[in-house]
Structures are given as structure tokens and as C-alpha cells.
C-alpha atoms as a PDB file:
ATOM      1  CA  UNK A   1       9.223  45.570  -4.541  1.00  0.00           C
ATOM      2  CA  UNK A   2       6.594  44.875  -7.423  1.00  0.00           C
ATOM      3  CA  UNK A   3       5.985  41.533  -5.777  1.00  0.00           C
ATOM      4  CA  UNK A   4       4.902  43.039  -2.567  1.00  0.00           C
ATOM      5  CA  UNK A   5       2.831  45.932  -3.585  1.00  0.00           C
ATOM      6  CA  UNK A   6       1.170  43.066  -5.576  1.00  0.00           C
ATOM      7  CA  UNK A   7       0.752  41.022  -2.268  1.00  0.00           C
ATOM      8  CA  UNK A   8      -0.624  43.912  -0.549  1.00  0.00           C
ATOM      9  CA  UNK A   9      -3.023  44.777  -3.448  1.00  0.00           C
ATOM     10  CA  UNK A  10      -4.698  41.549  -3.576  1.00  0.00           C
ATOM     11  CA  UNK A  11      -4.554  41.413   0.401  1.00  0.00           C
ATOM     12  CA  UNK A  12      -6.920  44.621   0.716  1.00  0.00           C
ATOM     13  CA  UNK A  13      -9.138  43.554  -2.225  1.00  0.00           C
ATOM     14  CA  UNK A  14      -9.785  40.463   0.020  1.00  0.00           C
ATOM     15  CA  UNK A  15     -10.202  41.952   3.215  1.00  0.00           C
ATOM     16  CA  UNK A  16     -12.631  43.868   1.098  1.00  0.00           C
ATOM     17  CA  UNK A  17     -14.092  41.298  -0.305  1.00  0.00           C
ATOM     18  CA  UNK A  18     -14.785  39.432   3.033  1.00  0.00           C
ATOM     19  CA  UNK A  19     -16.362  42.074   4.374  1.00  0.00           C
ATOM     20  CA  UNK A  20     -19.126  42.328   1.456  1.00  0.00           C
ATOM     21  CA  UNK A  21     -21.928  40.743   3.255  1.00  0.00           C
ATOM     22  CA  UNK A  22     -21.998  42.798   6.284  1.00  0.00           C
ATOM     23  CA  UNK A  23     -21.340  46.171   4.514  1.00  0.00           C
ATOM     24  CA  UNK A  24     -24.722  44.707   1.946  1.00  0.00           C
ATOM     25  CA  UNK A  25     -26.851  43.829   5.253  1.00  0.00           C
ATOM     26  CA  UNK A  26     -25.894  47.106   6.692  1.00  0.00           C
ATOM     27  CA  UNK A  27     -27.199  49.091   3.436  1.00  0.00           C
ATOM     28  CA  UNK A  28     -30.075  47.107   3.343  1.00  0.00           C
ATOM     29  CA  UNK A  29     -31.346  47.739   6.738  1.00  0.00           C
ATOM     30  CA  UNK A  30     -31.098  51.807   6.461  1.00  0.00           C
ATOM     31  CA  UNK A  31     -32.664  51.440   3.056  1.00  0.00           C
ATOM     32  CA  UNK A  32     -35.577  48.912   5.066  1.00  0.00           C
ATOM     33  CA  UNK A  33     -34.384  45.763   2.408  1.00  0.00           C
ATOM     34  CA  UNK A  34     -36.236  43.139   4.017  1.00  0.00           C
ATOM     35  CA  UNK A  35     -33.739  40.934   3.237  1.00  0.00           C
ATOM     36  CA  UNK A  36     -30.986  42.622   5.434  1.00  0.00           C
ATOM     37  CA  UNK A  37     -32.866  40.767   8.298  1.00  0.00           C
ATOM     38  CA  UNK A  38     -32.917  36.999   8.877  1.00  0.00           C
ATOM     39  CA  UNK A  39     -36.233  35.899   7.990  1.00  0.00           C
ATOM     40  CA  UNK A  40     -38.350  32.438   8.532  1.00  0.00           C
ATOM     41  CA  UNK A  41     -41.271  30.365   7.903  1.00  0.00           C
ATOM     42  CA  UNK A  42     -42.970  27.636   7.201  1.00  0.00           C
ATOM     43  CA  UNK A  43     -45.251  26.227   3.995  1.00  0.00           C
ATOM     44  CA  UNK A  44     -47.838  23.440   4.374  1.00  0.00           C
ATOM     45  CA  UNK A  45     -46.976  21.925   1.095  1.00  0.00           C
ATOM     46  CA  UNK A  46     -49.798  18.835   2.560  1.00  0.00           C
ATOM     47  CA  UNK A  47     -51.093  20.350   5.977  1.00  0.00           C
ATOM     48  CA  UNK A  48     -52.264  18.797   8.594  1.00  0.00           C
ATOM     49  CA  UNK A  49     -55.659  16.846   9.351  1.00  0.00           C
ATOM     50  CA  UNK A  50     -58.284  18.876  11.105  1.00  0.00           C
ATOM     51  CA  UNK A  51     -59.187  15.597  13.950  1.00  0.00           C
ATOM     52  CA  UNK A  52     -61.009  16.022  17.161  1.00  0.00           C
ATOM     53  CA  UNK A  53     -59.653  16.866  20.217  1.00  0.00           C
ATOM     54  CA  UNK A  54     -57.946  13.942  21.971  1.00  0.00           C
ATOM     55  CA  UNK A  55     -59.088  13.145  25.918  1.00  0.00           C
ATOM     56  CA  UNK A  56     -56.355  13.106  28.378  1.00  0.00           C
ATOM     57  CA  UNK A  57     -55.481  10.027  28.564  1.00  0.00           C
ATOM     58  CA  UNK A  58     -55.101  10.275  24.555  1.00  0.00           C
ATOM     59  CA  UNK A  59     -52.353  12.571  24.643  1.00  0.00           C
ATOM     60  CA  UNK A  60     -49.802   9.735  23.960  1.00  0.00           C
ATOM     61  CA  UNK A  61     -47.384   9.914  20.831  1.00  0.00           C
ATOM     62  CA  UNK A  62     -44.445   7.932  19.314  1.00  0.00           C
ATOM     63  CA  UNK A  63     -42.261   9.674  17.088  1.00  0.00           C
ATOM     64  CA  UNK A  64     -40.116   8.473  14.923  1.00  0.00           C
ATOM     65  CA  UNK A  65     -37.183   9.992  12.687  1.00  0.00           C
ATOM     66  CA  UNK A  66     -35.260   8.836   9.708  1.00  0.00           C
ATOM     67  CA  UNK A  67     -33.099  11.234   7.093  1.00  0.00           C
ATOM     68  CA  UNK A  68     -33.246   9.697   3.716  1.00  0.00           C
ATOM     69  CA  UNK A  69     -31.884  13.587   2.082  1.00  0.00           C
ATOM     70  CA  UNK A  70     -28.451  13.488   1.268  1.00  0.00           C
ATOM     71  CA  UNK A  71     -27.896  16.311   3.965  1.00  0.00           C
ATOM     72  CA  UNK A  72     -26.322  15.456   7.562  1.00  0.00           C
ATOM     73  CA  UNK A  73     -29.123  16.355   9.875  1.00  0.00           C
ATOM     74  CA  UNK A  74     -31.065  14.754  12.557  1.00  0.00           C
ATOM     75  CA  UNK A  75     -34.237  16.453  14.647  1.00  0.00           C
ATOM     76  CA  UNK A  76     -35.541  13.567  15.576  1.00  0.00           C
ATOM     77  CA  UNK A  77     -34.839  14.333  19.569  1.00  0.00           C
ATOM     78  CA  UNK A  78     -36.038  18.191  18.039  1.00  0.00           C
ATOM     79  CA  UNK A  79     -39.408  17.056  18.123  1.00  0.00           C
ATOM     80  CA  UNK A  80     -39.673  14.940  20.664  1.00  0.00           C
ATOM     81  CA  UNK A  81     -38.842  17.955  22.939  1.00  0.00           C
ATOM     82  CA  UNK A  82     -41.173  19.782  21.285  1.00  0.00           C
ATOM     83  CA  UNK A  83     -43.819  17.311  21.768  1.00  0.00           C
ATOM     84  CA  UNK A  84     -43.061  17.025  25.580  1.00  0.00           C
ATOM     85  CA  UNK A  85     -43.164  20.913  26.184  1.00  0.00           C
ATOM     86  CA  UNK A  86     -46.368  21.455  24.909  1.00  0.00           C
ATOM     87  CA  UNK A  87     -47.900  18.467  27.367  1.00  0.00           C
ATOM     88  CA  UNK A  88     -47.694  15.137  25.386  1.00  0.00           C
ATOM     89  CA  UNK A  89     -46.347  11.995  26.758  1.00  0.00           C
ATOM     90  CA  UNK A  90     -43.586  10.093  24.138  1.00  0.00           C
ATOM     91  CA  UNK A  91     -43.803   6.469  24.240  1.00  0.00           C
ATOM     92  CA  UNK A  92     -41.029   4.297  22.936  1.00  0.00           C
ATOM     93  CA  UNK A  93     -43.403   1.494  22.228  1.00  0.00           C
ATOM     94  CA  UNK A  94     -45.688   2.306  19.116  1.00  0.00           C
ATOM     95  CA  UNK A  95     -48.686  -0.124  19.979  1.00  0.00           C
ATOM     96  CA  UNK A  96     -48.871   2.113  23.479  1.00  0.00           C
ATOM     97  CA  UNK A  97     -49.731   5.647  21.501  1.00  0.00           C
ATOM     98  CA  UNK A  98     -52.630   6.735  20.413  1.00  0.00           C
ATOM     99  CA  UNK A  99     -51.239   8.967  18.031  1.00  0.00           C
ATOM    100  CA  UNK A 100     -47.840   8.367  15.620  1.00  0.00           C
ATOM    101  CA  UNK A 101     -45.943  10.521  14.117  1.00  0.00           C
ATOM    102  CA  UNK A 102     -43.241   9.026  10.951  1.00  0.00           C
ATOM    103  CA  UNK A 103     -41.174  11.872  10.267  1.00  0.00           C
ATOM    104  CA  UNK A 104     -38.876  12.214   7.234  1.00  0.00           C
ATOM    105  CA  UNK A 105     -36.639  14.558   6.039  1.00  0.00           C
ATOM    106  CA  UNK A 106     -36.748  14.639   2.126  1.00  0.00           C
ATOM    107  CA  UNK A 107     -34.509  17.728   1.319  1.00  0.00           C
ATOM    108  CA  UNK A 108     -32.628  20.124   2.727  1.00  0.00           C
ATOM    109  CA  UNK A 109     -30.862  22.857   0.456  1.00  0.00           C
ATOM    110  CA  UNK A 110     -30.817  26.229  -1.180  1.00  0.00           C
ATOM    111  CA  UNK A 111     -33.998  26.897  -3.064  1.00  0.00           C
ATOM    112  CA  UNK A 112     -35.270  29.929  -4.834  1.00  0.00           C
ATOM    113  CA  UNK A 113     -35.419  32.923  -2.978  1.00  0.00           C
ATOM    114  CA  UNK A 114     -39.376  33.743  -2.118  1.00  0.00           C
ATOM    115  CA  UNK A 115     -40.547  30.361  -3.104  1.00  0.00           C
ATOM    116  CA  UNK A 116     -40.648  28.739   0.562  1.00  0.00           C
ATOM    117  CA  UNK A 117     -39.714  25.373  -0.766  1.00  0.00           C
ATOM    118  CA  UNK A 118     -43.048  24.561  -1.976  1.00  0.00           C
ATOM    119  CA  UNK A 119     -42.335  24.093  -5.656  1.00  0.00           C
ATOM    120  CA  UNK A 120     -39.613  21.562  -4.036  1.00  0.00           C
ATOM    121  CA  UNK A 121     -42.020  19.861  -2.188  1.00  0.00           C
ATOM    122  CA  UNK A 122     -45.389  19.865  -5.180  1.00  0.00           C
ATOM    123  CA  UNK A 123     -42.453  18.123  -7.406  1.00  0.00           C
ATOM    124  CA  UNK A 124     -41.851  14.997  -4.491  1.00  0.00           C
ATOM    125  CA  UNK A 125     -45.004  13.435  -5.434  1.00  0.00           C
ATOM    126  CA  UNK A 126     -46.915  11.055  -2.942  1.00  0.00           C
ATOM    127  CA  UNK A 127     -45.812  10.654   0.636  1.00  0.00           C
ATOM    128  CA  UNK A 128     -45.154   7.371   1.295  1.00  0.00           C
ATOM    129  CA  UNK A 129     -47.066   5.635   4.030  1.00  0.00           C
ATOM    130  CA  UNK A 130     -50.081   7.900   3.690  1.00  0.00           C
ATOM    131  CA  UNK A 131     -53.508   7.154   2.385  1.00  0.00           C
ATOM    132  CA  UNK A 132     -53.305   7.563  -0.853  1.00  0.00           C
ATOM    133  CA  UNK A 133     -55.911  10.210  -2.492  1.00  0.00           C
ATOM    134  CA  UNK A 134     -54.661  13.219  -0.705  1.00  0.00           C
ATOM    135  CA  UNK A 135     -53.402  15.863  -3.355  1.00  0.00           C
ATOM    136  CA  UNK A 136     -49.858  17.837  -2.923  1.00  0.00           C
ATOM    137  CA  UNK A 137     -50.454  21.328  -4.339  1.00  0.00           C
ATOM    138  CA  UNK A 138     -49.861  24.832  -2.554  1.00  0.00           C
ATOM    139  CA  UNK A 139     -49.756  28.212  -4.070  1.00  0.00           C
ATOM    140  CA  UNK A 140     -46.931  30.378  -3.038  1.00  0.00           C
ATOM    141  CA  UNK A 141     -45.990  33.884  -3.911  1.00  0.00           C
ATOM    142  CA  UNK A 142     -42.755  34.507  -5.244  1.00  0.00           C
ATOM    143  CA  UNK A 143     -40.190  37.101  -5.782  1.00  0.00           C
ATOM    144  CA  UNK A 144     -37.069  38.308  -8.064  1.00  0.00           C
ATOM    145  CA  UNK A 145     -33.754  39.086  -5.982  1.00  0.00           C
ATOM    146  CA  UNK A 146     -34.080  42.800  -4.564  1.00  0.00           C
ATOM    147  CA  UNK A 147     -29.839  43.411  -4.070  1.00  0.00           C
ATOM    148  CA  UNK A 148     -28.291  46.514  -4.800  1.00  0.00           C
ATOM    149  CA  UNK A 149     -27.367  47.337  -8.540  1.00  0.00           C
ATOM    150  CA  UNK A 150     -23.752  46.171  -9.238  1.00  0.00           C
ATOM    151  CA  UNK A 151     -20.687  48.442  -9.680  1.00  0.00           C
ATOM    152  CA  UNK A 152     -19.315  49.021 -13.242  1.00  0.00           C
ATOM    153  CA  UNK A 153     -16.645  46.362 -13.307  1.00  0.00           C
ATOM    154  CA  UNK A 154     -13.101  46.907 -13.316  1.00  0.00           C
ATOM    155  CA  UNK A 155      -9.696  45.010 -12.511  1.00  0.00           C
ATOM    156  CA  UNK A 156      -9.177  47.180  -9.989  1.00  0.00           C
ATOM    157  CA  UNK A 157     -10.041  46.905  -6.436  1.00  0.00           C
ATOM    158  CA  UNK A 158     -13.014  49.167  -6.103  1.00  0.00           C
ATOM    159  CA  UNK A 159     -14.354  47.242  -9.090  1.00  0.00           C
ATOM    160  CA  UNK A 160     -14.038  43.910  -7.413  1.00  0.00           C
ATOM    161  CA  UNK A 161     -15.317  44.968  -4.195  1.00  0.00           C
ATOM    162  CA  UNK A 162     -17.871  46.731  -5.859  1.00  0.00           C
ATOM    163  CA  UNK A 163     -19.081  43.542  -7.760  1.00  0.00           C
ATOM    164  CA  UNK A 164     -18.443  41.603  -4.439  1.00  0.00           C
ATOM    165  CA  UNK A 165     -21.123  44.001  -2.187  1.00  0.00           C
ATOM    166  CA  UNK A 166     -23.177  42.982  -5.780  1.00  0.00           C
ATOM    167  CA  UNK A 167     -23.576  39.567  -5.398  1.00  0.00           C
ATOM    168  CA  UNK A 168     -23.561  39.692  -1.262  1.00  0.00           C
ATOM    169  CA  UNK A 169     -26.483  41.648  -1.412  1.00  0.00           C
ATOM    170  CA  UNK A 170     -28.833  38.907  -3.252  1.00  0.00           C
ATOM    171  CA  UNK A 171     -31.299  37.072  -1.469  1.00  0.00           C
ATOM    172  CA  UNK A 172     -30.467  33.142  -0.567  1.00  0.00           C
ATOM    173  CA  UNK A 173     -32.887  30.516   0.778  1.00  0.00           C
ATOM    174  CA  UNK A 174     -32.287  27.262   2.177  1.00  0.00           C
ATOM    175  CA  UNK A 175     -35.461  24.756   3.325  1.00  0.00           C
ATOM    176  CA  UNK A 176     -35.844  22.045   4.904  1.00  0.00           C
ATOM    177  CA  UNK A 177     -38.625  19.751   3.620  1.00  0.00           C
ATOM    178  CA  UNK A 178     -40.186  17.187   5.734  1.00  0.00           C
ATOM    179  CA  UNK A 179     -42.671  14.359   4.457  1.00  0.00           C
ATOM    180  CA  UNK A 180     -44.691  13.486   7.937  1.00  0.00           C
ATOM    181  CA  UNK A 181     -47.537  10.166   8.724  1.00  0.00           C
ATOM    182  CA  UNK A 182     -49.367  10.746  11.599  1.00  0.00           C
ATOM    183  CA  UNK A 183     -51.147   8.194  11.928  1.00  0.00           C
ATOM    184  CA  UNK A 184     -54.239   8.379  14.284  1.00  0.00           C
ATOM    185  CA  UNK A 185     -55.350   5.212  16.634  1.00  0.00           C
ATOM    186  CA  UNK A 186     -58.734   3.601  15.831  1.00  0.00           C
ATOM    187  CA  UNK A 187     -61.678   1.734  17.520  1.00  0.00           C
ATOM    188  CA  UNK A 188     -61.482  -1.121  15.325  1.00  0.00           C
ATOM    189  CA  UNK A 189     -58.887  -2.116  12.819  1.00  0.00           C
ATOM    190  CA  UNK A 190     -59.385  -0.738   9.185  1.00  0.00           C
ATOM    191  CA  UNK A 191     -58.182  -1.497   5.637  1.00  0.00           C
ATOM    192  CA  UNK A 192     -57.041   1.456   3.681  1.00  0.00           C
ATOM    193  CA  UNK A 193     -55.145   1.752   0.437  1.00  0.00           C
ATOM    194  CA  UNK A 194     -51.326   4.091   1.327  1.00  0.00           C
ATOM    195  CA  UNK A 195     -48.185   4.846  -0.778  1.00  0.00           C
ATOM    196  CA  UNK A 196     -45.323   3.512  -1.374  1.00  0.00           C
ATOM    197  CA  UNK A 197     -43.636   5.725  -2.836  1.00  0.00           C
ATOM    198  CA  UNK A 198     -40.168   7.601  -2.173  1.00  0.00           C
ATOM    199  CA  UNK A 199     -38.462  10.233  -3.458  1.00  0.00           C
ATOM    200  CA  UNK A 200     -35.480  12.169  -1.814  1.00  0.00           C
ATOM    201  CA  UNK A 201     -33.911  15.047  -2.907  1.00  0.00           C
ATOM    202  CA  UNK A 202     -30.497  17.699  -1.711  1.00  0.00           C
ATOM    203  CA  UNK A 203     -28.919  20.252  -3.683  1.00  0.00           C
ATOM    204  CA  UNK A 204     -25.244  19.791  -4.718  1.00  0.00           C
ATOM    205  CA  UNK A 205     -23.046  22.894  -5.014  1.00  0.00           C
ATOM    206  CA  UNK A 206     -20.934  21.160  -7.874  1.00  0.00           C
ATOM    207  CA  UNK A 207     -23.741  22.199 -10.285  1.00  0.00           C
ATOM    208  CA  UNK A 208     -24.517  18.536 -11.581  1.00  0.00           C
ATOM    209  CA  UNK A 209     -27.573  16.942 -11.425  1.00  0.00           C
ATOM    210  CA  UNK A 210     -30.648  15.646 -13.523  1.00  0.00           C
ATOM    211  CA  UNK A 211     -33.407  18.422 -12.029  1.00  0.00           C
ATOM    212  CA  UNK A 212     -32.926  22.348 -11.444  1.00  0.00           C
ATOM    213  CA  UNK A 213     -30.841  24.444 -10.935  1.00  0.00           C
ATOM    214  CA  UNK A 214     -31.271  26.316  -7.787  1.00  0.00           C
ATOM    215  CA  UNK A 215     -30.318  29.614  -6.696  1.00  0.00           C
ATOM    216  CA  UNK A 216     -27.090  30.315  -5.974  1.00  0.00           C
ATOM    217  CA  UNK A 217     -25.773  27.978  -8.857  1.00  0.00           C
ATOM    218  CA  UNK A 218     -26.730  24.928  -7.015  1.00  0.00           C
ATOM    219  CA  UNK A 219     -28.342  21.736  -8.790  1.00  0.00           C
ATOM    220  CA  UNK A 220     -31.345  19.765  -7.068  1.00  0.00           C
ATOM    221  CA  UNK A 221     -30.669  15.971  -7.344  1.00  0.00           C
ATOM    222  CA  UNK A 222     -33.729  13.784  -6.738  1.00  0.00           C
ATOM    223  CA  UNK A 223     -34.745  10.025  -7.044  1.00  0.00           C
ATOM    224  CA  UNK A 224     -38.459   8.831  -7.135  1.00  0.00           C
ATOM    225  CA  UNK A 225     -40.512   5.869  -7.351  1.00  0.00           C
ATOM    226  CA  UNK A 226     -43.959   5.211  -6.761  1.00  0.00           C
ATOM    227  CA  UNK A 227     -46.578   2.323  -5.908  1.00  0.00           C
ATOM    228  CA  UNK A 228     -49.636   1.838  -4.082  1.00  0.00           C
ATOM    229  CA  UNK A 229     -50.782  -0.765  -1.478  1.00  0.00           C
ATOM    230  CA  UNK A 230     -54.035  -2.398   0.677  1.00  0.00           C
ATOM    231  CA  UNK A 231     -53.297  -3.086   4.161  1.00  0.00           C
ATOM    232  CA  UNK A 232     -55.167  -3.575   7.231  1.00  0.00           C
ATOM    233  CA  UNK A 233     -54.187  -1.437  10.479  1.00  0.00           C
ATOM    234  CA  UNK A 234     -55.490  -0.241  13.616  1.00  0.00           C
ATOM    235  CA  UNK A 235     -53.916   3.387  12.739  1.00  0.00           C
ATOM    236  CA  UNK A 236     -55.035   5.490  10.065  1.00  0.00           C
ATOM    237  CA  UNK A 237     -52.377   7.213   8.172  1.00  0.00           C
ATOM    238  CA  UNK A 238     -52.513  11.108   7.433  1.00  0.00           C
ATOM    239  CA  UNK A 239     -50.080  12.600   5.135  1.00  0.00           C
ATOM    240  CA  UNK A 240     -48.230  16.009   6.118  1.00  0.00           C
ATOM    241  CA  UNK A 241     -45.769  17.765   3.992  1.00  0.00           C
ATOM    242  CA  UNK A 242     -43.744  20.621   5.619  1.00  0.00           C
ATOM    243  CA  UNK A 243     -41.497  23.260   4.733  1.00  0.00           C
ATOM    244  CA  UNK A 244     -39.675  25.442   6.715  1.00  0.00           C
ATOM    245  CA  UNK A 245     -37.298  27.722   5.072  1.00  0.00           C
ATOM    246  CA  UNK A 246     -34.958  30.880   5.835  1.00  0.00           C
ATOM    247  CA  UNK A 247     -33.574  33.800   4.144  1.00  0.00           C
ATOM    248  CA  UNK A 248     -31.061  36.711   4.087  1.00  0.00           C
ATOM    249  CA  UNK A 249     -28.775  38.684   1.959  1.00  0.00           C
ATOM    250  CA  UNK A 250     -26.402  36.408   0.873  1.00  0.00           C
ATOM    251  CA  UNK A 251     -27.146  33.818   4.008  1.00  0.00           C
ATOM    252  CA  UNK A 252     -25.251  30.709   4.278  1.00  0.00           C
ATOM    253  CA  UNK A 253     -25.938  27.194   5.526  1.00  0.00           C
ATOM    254  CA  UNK A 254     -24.459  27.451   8.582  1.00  0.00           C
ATOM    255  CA  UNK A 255     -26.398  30.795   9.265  1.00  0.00           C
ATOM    256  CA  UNK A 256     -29.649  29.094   8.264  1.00  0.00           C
ATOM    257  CA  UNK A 257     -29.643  25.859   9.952  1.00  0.00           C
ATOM    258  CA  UNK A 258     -30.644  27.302  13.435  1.00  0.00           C
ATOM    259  CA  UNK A 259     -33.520  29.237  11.735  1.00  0.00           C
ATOM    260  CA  UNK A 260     -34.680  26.271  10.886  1.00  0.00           C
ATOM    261  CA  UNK A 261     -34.097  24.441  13.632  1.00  0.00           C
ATOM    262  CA  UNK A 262     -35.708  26.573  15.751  1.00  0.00           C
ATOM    263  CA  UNK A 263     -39.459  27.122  13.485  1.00  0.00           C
ATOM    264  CA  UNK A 264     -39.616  23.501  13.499  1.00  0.00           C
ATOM    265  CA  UNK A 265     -39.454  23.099  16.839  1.00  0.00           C
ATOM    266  CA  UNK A 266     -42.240  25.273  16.980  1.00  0.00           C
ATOM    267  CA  UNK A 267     -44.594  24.215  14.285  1.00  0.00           C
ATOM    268  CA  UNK A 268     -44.263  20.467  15.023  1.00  0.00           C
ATOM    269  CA  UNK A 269     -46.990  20.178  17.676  1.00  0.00           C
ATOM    270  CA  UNK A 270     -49.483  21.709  15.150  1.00  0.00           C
ATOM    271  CA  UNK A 271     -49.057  18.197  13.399  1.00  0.00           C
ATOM    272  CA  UNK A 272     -50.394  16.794  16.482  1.00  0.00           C
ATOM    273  CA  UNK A 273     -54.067  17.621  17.183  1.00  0.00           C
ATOM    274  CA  UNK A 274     -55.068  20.026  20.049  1.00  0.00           C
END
């Protein structure tokens, strides 16, 4: 009999439990918490190049995609259909475009809530393939988690549940940091000095690592090196640095990833001059 009332204790403290998150967005939205919401956005850690209008028959781009984060994701065909909604042809053969775009993903984790990724992306240093001289420095506001004050603990149920709806009601960020070249077609080729550099970067839940801690008690992991070189090209090389982040009480991965997915989609063509 013990064993069971025992069984059925711990059974409502997890339904309980469970159940934190929604009962913390639900507070927050009568009590206007802007983080009972899913939010979104996007920081120009590097933004892009102010160029000239292109003609008509300019409005040709290759895109290219490679993940070198230690997250699963691709958005490579992301952008391409972002590209072709907004009136741009997509070559497959780079010496056909006028414009390029070399798009990178360099991180994608949970960062500190308010920050927008950008003290992320100032720490990744140059972008590699871009002309070299271009700084990497954005100032961005930032914030202290705004949950609800936690219940006095207890080993009881209403003491666990109370510490649950605690820690569901704290902000959590994730961003997705992308290092972009878009290199722009010239009259005549050109010798220009670009990076070599690299760096990538993810956050590991495990809490191990050789950088910082991020919220949520993950650890950012990142790798860097950095060179310089002189080539000659018919393309000049702009460097772009984007993040585009999301937040909510207590949001997960899985909850941010479309978010994310879908601000990119939208901000990508800004790369690309109008």
C-alpha cells in the first residue's frame, strides 16, 4: 500500500511538473511578461555593404552553403528560395553571377537571454574569405531573466512544482550565427588582401568546454585560427555577419528552430543589394 501511494505521489508531482511551462507562459501573458510570447530577430554583428543598385540583367546570384557548427542544420535551399521570391535568378555556375553569396553557419545554440547572439558573434573574429580591414563590433542591449519569484522549497509536491513553474518561467535564447561573402562582380579583375581565418563554435549541454558558459547551463565550445592572404579576382569580397535569434519562457530547441528558420528566410535578400 505504501509503495503505491508512493507511485501515485511522484506520478502527480510529474504531471505537475510537465505542465510548468505552459502554466509560466500563461501567467506571463495576463501579467504582459514579454517573454510569455515567442519572440525573434535578427543582429548585424558585420552588416551588409551599402552597393548600387544592380540593372536587370544583374540580378543573377550563386549561393552557396556549408555548416562547419557542430549543429545538424542545413538552409542552404532556405535561401535560395528566398532569393528566387523576391525576383533573383540562382545560377549553379559561379562565373555566370554577378553577385555571390558564401554562406556559413558558425553557431547555433542557447545564448544569453537579451544578448541576440552578438557577443557570440564579436568573439568569432575575422570572416574568412572577406577583405580583410572590416571591423566586427555591435552594441546590443541586454537584460537579466524577468521569471516569476520561486516558491519556498519543500519535499513536498507543491514545493517541487512550485520550484518547477520557477525555473519554466526564465527566459531562454537560442541563435543562429551566420558568417556570409558576398562577393560583388567587377569590370576588371582586382587584387585585394581577404581572411583566412575560421572559427566555429555550438554549445554542448554536458557543460564542458574551454569558453562560456551559456544560459541554461550550457558551455560554448569554439576553435579559431587566423591568417591573411593577396589574391587576384574578378569578385570583390564583402563580409556579413548575421544573427538571428529567438526567445521564450523556458523555450526549447525544437520550439526555436522554426523561428529561426523563418527570420532568415526573410532577412537574407537584404544581403543582396536592391
Amino acid at each position: 500500500m505504501n509503495t503505491l501511494r508512493i507511485s501515485v505521489v511522484f506520478l502527480v508531482i510529474f504531471s505537475m511538473l510537465s505542465g510548468c511551462t505552459t502554466v509560466s507562459r500563461q501567467l506571463g501573458s495576463v501579467t504582459a511578461n514579454k517573454y510569455a510570447e515567442p519572440r525573434s530577430g535578427t543582429v548585424w554583428v558585420v552588416p551588409p555593404p551599402q552597393l548600387e543598385p544592380p540593372r536587370p540583367d544583374e540580378r543573377t546570384v550563386y549561393i552557396s552553403y556549408r555548416n562547419i557548427s557542430d549543429a545538424t542544420l542545413d538552409v542552404g535551399a532556405l535561401l535560395k528560395e528566398a532569393a528566387q521570391n523576391q525576383g533573383w535568378e540562382v545560377v549553379n555556375d559561379p562565373t555566370l553571377a554577378h553577385y555571390r553569396l558564401r554562406t556559413s553557419t558558425r553557431f547555433f545554440g542557447e545564448v544569453e537571454p537579451e544578448s541576440g547572439g552578438a557577443s557570440m558573434g564579436k568573439g568569432m573574429g575575422a570572416i574568412a574569405g572577406a577583405a580583410t580591414g572590416i571591423g566586427v563590433g555591435v552594441a546590443t542591449s541586454r537584460a537579466t531573466d524577468s521569471g516569476l519569484a520561486g516558491a519556498a522549497a519543500g519535499i513536498g509536491a507543491g514545493g517541487l512544482a512550485g520550484i518547477g513553474i520557477s525555473n519554466a518561467s526564465k527566459p531562454r535564447e537560442w541563435a543562429l550565427i551566420m558568417d556570409v561573402v558576398l562577393e560583388e562582380r567587377q569590370g576588371q579583375p582586382i587584387e585585394v588582401e581577404v581572411s583566412t581565418g575560421s572559427e566555429s563554435a555550438s554549445a554542448s549541454v554536458s557543460g564542458t568546454g574551454n569558453s562560456r558558459t551559456a544560459s541554461g547551463g550550457a558551455t560554448t565550445q569554439s576553435n579559431s585560427s587566423s591568417a591573411t592572404t593577396t589574391k587576384k579576382t574578378q569578385y570583390f569580397p564583402h563580409g556579413i555577419r548575421l544573427s538571428v535569434w529567438a526567445n521564450q519562457m523556458n523555450m526549447q530547441q525544437e520550439e526555436a528552430m522554426p523561428l529561426i528558420r523563418e527570420r532568415t528566410q526573410k532577412v537574407v535578400t537584404r544581403m543582396l543589394p536592391m
